[in-house]
Protein backbone atom coordinates (compact mmCIF):
# COMPACT_ATOMS: atom_id res chain seq x y z
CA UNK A 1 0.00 0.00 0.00
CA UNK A 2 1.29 3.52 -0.94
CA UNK A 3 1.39 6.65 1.64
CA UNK A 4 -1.89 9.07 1.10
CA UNK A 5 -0.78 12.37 1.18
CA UNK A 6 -3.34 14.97 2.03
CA UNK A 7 -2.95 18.43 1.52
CA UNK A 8 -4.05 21.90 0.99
CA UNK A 9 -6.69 21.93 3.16
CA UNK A 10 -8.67 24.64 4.52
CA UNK A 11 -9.03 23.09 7.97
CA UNK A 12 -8.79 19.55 9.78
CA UNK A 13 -11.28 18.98 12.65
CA UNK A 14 -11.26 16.90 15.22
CA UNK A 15 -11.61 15.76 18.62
CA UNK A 16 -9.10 14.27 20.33
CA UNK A 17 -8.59 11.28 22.73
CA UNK A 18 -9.14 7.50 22.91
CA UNK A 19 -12.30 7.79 25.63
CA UNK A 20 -15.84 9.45 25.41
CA UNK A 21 -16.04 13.62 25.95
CA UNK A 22 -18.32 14.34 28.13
CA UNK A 23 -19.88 17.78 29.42
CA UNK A 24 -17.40 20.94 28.51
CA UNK A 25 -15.06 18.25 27.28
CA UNK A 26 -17.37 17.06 24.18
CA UNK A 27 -17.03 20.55 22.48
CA UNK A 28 -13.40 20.58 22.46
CA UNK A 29 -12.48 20.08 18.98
CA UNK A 30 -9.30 20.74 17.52
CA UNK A 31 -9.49 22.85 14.33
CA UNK A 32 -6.32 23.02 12.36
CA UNK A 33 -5.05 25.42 9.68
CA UNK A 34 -1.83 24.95 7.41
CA UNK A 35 -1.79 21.20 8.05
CA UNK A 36 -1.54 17.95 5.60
CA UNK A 37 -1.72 14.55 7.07
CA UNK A 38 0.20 11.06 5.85
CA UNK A 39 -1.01 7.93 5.72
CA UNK A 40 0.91 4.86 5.80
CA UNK A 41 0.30 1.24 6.39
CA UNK A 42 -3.10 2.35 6.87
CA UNK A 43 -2.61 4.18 9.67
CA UNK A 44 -2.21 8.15 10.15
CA UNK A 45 1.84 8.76 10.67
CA UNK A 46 1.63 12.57 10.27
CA UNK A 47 -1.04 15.46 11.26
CA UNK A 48 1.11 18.77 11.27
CA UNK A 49 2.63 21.99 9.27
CA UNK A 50 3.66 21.00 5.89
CA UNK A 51 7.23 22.87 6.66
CA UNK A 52 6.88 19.94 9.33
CA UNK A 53 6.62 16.89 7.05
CA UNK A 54 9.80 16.35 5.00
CA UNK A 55 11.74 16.92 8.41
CA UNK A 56 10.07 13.73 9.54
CA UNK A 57 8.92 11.72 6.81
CA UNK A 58 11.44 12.75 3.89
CA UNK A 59 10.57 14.05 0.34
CA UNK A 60 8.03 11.16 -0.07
CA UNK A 61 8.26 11.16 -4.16
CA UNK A 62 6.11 7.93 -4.28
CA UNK A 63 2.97 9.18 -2.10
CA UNK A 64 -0.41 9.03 -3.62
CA UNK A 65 -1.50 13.01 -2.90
CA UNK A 66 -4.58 14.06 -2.49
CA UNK A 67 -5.53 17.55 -2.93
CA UNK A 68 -8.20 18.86 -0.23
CA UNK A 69 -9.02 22.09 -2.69
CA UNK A 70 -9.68 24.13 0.33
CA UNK A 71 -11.86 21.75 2.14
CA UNK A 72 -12.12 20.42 5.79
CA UNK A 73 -10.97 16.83 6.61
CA UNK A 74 -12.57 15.14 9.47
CA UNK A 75 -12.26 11.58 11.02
CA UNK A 76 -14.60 9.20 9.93
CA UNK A 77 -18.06 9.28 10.55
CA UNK A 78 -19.37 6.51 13.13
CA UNK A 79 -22.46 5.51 13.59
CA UNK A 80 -23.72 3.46 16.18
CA UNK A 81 -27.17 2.66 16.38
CA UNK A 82 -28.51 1.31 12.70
CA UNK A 83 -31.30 -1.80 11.67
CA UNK A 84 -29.63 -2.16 8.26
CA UNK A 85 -30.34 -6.08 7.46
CA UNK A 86 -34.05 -6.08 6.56
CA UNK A 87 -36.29 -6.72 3.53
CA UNK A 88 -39.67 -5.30 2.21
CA UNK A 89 -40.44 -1.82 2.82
CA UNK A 90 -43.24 0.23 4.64
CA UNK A 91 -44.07 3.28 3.07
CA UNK A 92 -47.66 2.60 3.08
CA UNK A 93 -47.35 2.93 6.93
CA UNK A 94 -45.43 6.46 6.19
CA UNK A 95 -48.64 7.47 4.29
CA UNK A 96 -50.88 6.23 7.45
CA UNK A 97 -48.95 8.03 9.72
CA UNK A 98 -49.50 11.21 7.63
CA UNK A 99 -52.68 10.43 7.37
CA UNK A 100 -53.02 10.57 11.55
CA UNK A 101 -51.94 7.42 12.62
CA UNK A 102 -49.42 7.28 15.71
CA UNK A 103 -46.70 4.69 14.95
CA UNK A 104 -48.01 2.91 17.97
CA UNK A 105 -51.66 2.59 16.05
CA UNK A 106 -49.95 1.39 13.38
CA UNK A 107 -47.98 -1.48 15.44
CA UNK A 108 -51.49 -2.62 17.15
CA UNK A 109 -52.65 -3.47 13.43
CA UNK A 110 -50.38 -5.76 12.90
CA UNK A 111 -47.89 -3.08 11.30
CA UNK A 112 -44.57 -1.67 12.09
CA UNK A 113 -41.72 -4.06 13.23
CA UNK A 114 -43.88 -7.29 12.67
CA UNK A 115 -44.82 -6.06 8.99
CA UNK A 116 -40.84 -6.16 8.29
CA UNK A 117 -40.21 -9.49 10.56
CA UNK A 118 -42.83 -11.22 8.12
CA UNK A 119 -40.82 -9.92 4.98
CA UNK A 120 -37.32 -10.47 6.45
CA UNK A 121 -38.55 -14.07 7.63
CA UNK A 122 -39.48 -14.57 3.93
CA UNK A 123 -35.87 -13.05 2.08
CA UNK A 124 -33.13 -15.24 1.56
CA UNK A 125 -29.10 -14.58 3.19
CA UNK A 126 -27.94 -13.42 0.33
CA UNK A 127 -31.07 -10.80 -0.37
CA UNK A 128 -30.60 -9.64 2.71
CA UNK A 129 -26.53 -9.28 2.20
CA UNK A 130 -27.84 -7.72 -0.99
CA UNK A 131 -29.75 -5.02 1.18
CA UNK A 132 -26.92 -4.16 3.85
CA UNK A 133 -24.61 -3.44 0.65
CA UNK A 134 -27.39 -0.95 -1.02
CA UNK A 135 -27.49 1.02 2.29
CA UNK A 136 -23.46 0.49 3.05
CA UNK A 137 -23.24 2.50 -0.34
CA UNK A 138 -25.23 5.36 0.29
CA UNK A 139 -23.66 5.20 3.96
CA UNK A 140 -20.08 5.51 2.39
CA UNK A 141 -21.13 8.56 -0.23
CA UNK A 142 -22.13 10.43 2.76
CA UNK A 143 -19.00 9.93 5.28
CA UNK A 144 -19.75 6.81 7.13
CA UNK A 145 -16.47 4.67 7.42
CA UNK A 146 -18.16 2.56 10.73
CA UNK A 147 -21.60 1.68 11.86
CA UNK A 148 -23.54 -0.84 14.29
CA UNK A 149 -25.79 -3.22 12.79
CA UNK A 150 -28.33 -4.87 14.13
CA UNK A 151 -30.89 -8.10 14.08
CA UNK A 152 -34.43 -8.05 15.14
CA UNK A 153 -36.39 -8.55 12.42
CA UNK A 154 -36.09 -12.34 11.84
CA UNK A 155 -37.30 -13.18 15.66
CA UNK A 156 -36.52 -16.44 15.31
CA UNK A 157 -33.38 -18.84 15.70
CA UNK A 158 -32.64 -19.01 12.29
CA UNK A 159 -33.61 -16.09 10.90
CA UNK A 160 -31.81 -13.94 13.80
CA UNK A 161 -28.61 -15.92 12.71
CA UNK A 162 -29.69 -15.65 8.96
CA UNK A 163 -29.27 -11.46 9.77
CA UNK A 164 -26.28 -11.57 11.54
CA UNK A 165 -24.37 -13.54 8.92
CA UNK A 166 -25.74 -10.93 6.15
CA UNK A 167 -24.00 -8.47 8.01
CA UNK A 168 -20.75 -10.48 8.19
CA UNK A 169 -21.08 -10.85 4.85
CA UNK A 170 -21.39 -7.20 4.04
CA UNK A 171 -19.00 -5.80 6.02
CA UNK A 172 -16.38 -8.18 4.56
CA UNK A 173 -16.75 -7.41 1.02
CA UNK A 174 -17.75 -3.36 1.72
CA UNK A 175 -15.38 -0.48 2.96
CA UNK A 176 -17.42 0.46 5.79
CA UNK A 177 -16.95 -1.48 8.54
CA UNK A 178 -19.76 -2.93 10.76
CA UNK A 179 -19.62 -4.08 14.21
CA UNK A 180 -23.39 -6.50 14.84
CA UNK A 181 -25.75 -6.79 17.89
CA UNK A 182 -28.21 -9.25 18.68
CA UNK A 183 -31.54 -7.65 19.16
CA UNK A 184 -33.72 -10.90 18.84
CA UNK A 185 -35.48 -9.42 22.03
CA UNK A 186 -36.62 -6.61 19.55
CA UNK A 187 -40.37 -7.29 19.79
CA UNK A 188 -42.54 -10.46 20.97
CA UNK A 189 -43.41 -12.55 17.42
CA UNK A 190 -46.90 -13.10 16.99
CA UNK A 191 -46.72 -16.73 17.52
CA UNK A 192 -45.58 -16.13 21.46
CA UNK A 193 -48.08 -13.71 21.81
CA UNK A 194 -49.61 -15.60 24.92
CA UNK A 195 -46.59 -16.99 26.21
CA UNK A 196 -44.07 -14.18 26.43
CA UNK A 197 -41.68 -15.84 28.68
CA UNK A 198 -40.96 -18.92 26.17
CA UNK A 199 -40.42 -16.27 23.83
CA UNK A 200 -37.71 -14.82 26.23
CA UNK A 201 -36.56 -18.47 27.11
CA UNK A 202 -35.64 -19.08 23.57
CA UNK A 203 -33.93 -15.99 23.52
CA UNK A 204 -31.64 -16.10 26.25
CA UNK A 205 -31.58 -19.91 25.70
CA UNK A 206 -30.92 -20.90 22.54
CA UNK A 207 -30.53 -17.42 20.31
CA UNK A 208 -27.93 -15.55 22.31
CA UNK A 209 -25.59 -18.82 22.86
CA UNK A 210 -26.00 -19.71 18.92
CA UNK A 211 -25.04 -16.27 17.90
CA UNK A 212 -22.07 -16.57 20.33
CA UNK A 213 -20.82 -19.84 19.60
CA UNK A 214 -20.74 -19.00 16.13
CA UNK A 215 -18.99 -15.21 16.62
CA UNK A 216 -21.44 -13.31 15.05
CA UNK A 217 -22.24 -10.61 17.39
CA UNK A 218 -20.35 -8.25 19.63
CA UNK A 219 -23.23 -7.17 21.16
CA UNK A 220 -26.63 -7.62 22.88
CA UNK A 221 -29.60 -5.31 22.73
CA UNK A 222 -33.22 -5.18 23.44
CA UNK A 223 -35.83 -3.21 23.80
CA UNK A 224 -37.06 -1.63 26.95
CA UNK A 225 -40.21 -0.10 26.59
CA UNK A 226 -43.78 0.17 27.49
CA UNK A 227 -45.66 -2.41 25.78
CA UNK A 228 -42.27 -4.18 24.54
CA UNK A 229 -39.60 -5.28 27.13
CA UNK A 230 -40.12 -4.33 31.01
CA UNK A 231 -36.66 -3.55 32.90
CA UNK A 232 -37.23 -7.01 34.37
CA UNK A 233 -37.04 -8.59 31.02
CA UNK A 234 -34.80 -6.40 29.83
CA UNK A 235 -32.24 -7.71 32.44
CA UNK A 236 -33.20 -11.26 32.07
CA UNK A 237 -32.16 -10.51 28.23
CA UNK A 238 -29.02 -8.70 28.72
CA UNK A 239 -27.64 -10.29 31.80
CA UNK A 240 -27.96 -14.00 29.43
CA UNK A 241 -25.88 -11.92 26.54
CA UNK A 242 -23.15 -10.93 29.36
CA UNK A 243 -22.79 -14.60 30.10
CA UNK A 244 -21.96 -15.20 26.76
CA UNK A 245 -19.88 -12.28 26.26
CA UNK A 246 -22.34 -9.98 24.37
CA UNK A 247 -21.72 -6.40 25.81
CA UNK A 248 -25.02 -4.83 26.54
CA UNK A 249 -26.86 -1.71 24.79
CA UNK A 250 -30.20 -0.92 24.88
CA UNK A 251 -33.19 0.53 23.56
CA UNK A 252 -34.19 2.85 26.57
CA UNK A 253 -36.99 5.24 27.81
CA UNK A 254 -38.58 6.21 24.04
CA UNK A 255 -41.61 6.55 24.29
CA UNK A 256 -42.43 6.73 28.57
CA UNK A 257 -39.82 6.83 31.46
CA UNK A 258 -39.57 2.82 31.43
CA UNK A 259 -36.21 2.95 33.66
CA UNK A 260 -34.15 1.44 30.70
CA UNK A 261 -31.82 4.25 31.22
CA UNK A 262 -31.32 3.41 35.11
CA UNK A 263 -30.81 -0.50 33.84
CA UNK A 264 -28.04 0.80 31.55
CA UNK A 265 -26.35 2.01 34.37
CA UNK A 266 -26.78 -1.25 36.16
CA UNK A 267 -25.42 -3.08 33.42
CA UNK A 268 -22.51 -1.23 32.70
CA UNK A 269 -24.20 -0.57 29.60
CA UNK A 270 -22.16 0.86 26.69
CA UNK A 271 -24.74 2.60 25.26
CA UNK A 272 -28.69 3.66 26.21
CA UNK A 273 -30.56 4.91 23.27
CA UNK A 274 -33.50 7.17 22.19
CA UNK A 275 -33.64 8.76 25.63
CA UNK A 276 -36.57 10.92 24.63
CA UNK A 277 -38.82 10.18 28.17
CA UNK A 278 -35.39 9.96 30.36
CA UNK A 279 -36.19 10.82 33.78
CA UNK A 280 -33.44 13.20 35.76
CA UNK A 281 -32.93 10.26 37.79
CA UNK A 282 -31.87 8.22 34.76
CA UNK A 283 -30.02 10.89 33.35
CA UNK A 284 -27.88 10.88 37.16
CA UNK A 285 -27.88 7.29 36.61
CA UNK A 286 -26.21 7.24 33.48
CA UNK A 287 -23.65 10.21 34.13
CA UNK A 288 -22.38 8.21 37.32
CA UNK A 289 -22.34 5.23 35.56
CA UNK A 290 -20.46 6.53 32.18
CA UNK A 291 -23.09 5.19 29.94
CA UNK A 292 -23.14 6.94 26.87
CA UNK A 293 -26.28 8.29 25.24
CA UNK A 294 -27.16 7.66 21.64
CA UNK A 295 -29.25 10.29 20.07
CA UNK A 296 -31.65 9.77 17.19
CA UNK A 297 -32.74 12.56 16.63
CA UNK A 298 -34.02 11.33 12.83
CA UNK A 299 -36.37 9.00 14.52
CA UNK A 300 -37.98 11.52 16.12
CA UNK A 301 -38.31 13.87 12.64
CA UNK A 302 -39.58 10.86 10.84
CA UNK A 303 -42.05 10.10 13.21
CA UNK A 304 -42.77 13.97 13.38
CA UNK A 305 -43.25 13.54 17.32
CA UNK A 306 -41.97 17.16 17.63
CA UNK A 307 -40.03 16.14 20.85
CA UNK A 308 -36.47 15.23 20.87
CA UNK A 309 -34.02 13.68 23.43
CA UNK A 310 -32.95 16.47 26.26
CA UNK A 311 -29.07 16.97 24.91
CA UNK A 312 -28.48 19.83 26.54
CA UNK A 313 -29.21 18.10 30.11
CA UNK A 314 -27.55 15.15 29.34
CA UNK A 315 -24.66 17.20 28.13
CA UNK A 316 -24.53 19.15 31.25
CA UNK A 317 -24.98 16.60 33.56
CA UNK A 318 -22.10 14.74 32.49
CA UNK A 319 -23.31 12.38 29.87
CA UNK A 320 -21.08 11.25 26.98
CA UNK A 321 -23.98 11.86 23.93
CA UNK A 322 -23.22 9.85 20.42
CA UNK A 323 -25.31 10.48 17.46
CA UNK A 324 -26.87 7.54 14.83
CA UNK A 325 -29.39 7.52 11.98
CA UNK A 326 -31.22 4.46 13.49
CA UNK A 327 -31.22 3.44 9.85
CA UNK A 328 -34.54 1.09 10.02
CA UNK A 329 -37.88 0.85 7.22
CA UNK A 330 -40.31 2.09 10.05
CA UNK A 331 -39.15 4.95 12.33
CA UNK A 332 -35.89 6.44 10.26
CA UNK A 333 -35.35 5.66 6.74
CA UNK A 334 -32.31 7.73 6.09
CA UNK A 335 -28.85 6.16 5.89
CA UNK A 336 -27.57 10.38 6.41
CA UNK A 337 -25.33 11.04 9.31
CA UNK A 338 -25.08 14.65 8.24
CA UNK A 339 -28.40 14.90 8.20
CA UNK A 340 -28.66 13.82 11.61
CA UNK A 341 -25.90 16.30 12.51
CA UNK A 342 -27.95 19.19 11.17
CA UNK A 343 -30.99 17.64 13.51
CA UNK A 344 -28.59 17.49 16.67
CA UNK A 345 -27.76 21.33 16.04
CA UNK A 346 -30.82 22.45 15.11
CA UNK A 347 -33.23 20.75 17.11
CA UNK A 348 -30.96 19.35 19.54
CA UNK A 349 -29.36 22.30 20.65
CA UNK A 350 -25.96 20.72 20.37
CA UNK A 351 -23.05 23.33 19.34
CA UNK A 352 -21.29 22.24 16.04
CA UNK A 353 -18.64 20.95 18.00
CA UNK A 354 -20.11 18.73 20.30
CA UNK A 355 -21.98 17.57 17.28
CA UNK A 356 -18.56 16.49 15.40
CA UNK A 357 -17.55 14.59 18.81
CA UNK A 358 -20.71 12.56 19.00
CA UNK A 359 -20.40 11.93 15.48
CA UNK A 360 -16.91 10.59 15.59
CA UNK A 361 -14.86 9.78 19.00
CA UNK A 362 -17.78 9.28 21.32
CA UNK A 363 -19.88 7.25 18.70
CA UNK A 364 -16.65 5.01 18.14
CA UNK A 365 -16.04 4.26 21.97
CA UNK A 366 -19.55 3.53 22.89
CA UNK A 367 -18.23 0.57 20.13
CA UNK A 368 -15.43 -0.16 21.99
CA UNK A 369 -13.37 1.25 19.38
CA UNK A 370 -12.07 4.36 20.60
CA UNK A 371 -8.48 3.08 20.47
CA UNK A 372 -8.63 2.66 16.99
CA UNK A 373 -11.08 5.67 15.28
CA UNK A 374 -12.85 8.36 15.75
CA UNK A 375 -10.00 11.19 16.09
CA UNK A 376 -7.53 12.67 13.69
CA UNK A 377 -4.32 11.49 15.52
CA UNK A 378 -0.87 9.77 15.01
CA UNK A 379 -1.23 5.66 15.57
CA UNK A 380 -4.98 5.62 14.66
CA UNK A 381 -6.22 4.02 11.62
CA UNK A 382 -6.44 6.53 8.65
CA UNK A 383 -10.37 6.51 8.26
CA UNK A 384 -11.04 10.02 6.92
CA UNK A 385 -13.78 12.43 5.41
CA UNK A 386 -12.92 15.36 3.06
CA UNK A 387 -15.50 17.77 2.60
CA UNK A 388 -16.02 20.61 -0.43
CA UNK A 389 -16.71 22.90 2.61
CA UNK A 390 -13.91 25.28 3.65
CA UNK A 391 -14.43 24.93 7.28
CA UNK A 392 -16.11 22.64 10.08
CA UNK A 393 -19.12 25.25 10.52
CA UNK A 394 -20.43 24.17 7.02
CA UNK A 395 -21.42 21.15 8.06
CA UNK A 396 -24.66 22.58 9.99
CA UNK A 397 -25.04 26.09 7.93
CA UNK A 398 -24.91 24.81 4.45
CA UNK A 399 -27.46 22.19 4.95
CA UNK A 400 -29.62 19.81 2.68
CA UNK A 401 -26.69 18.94 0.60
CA UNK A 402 -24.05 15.67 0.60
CA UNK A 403 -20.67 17.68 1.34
CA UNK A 404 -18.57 14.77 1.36
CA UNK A 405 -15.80 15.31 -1.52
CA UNK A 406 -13.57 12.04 -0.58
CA UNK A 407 -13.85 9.19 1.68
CA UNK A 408 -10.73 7.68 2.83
CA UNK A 409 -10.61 4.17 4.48
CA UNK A 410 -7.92 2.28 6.20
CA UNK A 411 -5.22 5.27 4.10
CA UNK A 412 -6.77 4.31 0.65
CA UNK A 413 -9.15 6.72 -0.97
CA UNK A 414 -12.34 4.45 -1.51
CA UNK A 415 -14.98 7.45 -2.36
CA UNK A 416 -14.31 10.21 -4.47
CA UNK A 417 -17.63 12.70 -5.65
CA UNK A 418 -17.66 14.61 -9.05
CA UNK A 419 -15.52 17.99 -8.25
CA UNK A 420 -18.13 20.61 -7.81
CA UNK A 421 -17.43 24.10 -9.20
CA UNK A 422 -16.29 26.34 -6.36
């Protein structure tokens, strides 16, 4: 592999560190003028003053270079909270929901997640494979280099497995990288109905240890909500996952204060997500606890609820926040983090900074891969966005548009978007 030489840039932005920002921390972003940055070996070897480089790296007459035109690099985009394996679609249910059905309505009538369990159930490993890859390309164009994926549409032994394998499959023949959960406690299927409890036997029984023995997973979800998953459950699910090494995560406090957020803390979660009805004591409980919150703040737009997740309390409380797309058919079709970064700043209340840190370093360590992305820095693997914007404030004023000029992954340039007049 050649060195990747970037340069003449109008700024590089970044936070730095290898562990989650949280409070004034999570708006300190480093935003660099008159610097180029090397990559070698896939990693990033140089981030400095171009007077800087040939001192400590040489002429470097064989480098691939790489010419910013102005533009701002940033690290990688991460996101960590997406549904991507799933089949059929459910835009009929968007058109009932404008219509004046709540998404809840919807879900009683046999809708929502069950509609796409009965379509994934039906599609084949390799149409679902087929499916990740669709979304994995649009994910790419628009800056994503790492995402979460997870199950919970197939509800059953084999067709949990059947989704975790489509997203091994995709993320070994795609650039992006994905990192899968287990969410098989995603919703009760209609055939244990009356007898939720075998349902959750099977799950903590036979799903989790399958999907363990066989390496597919690094995680365990579920979903902790009213009318879903009670924080009793919820353990039961989460605590089985922990015995077979499955971290835990969880789908917490979306729709009523269900106390998922005070179970994440329990856990030792590394992530609670949604957050909208978060109590203040679950917002304690996660800042003592170090749990980071994952906003979707797309969800929440799609499903024009008009209420969003408190950022600004969790910020100042303490909480590490990450942002995702929550990239599903039913609540947040959109495979757009920078469309979810405009959301954070403008409905959020997040400043631009504290947006790029959720977006990038806090996003990758609620992964457990903090060491490795998320930051512009020496020793960390040279996933990279260029943007056709000349600075980092673009990214929230000039909005509506795909500003992602270049892509780089692992020091190789593996997205590059028609040069735009400037």
């Amino acid at each position: 592999m050649s060195d990747l030489l970037i340069e003449n840039l109008g700024e590089v932005a970044t936070p730095v560190g290898t562990t989650s920002r949280r409070g004034p921390e999570q708006r300190r972003v480093e935003r660099l003028g008159d610097t180029v940055v090397l990559c070698r070996q896939g990693e990033i070897a140089f981030v400095g003053p171009p007077a800087e480089l040939e001192q400590a790296h040489g002429p470097l007459p064989e480098a691939e270079r790489l010419d910013g035109r102005g533009g701002t690099l940033l690290p990688g985009l991460v996101d960590p909270h997406t549904h991507l394996p799933w089949a059929g679609s459910r835009e009929e249910e968007f058109a009932e929901r404008l219509a004046g059905k709540s998404y809840l309505e919807i879900a009683a009538g046999g809708g929502g997640i069950l509609s796409t369990v009965r379509a994934t159930r039906s599609a084949s490993e390799a149409e679902l494979t087929g499916g990740v890859l669709g979304r994995l390309d649009r994910m790419l164009e628009l800056g994503t280099t790492t995402a979460e994926a997870k199950s919970g549409y197939g509800l059953t032994r084999a067709d949990e497995l059947k989704q975790l394998r489509a997203i091994r499959q995709a993320s070994q023949s795609h650039p992006v990288d994905l990192v899968a959960t287990l969410l098989a406690a995603h919703e009760t299927p209609p055939e244990y109905r009356e007898d939720r409890q075998r349902y959750l036997d099977l799950v903590c029984r036979e799903i989790i240890p399958a999907a363990a023995e066989e390496g597919l997973a690094s995680f365990c979800d579920v979903f902790c909500e009213e009318g879903v998953f009670t924080v009793e459950e919820s353990r039961q699910v989460l605590t089985a996952g922990r015995e077979h090494a499955l971290a835990p995560r969880l789908h917490a406090d979306e729709f009523v204060d269900s106390g998922g957020a005070e179970l994440a803390a329990e856990l030792g979660a590394l992530s609670a997500d949604h957050l909208i009805a978060v109590s203040d004591a679950g917002i304690e409980a996660l800042a003592a606890a170090g749990v980071t919150a994952v906003l979707l703040p797309g969800t929440s737009f799609f499903l024009m609820k008009h209420t969003y997740a408190p950022a600004r309390r969790l910020v100042e409380a303490g909480v590490p926040i990450a942002l995702a797309t929550d990239c599903n058919p039913g609540s947040s079709n959109t495979e757009s983090l920078p469309m979810v970064f405009v959301l954070a700043v403008y409905e959020l209340g997040l400043t631009i900074e504290e947006a790029l840190t959720a977006s990038t370093l806090n996003a990758a360590c609620c992964l457990g891969l903090g060491e490795k992305i998320g930051s512009i820095e020496v020793g960390k693997q040279a996933d990279l966005v260029l943007l056709d914007e000349p600075n980092l404030l673009h990214l929230a004023y000039h909005y509506g548009v795909n500003p992602v000029a270049a892509v780089i992954k692992r020091g190789a340039v593996v997205h590059s978007a028609p040069s735009r007049r400037s």
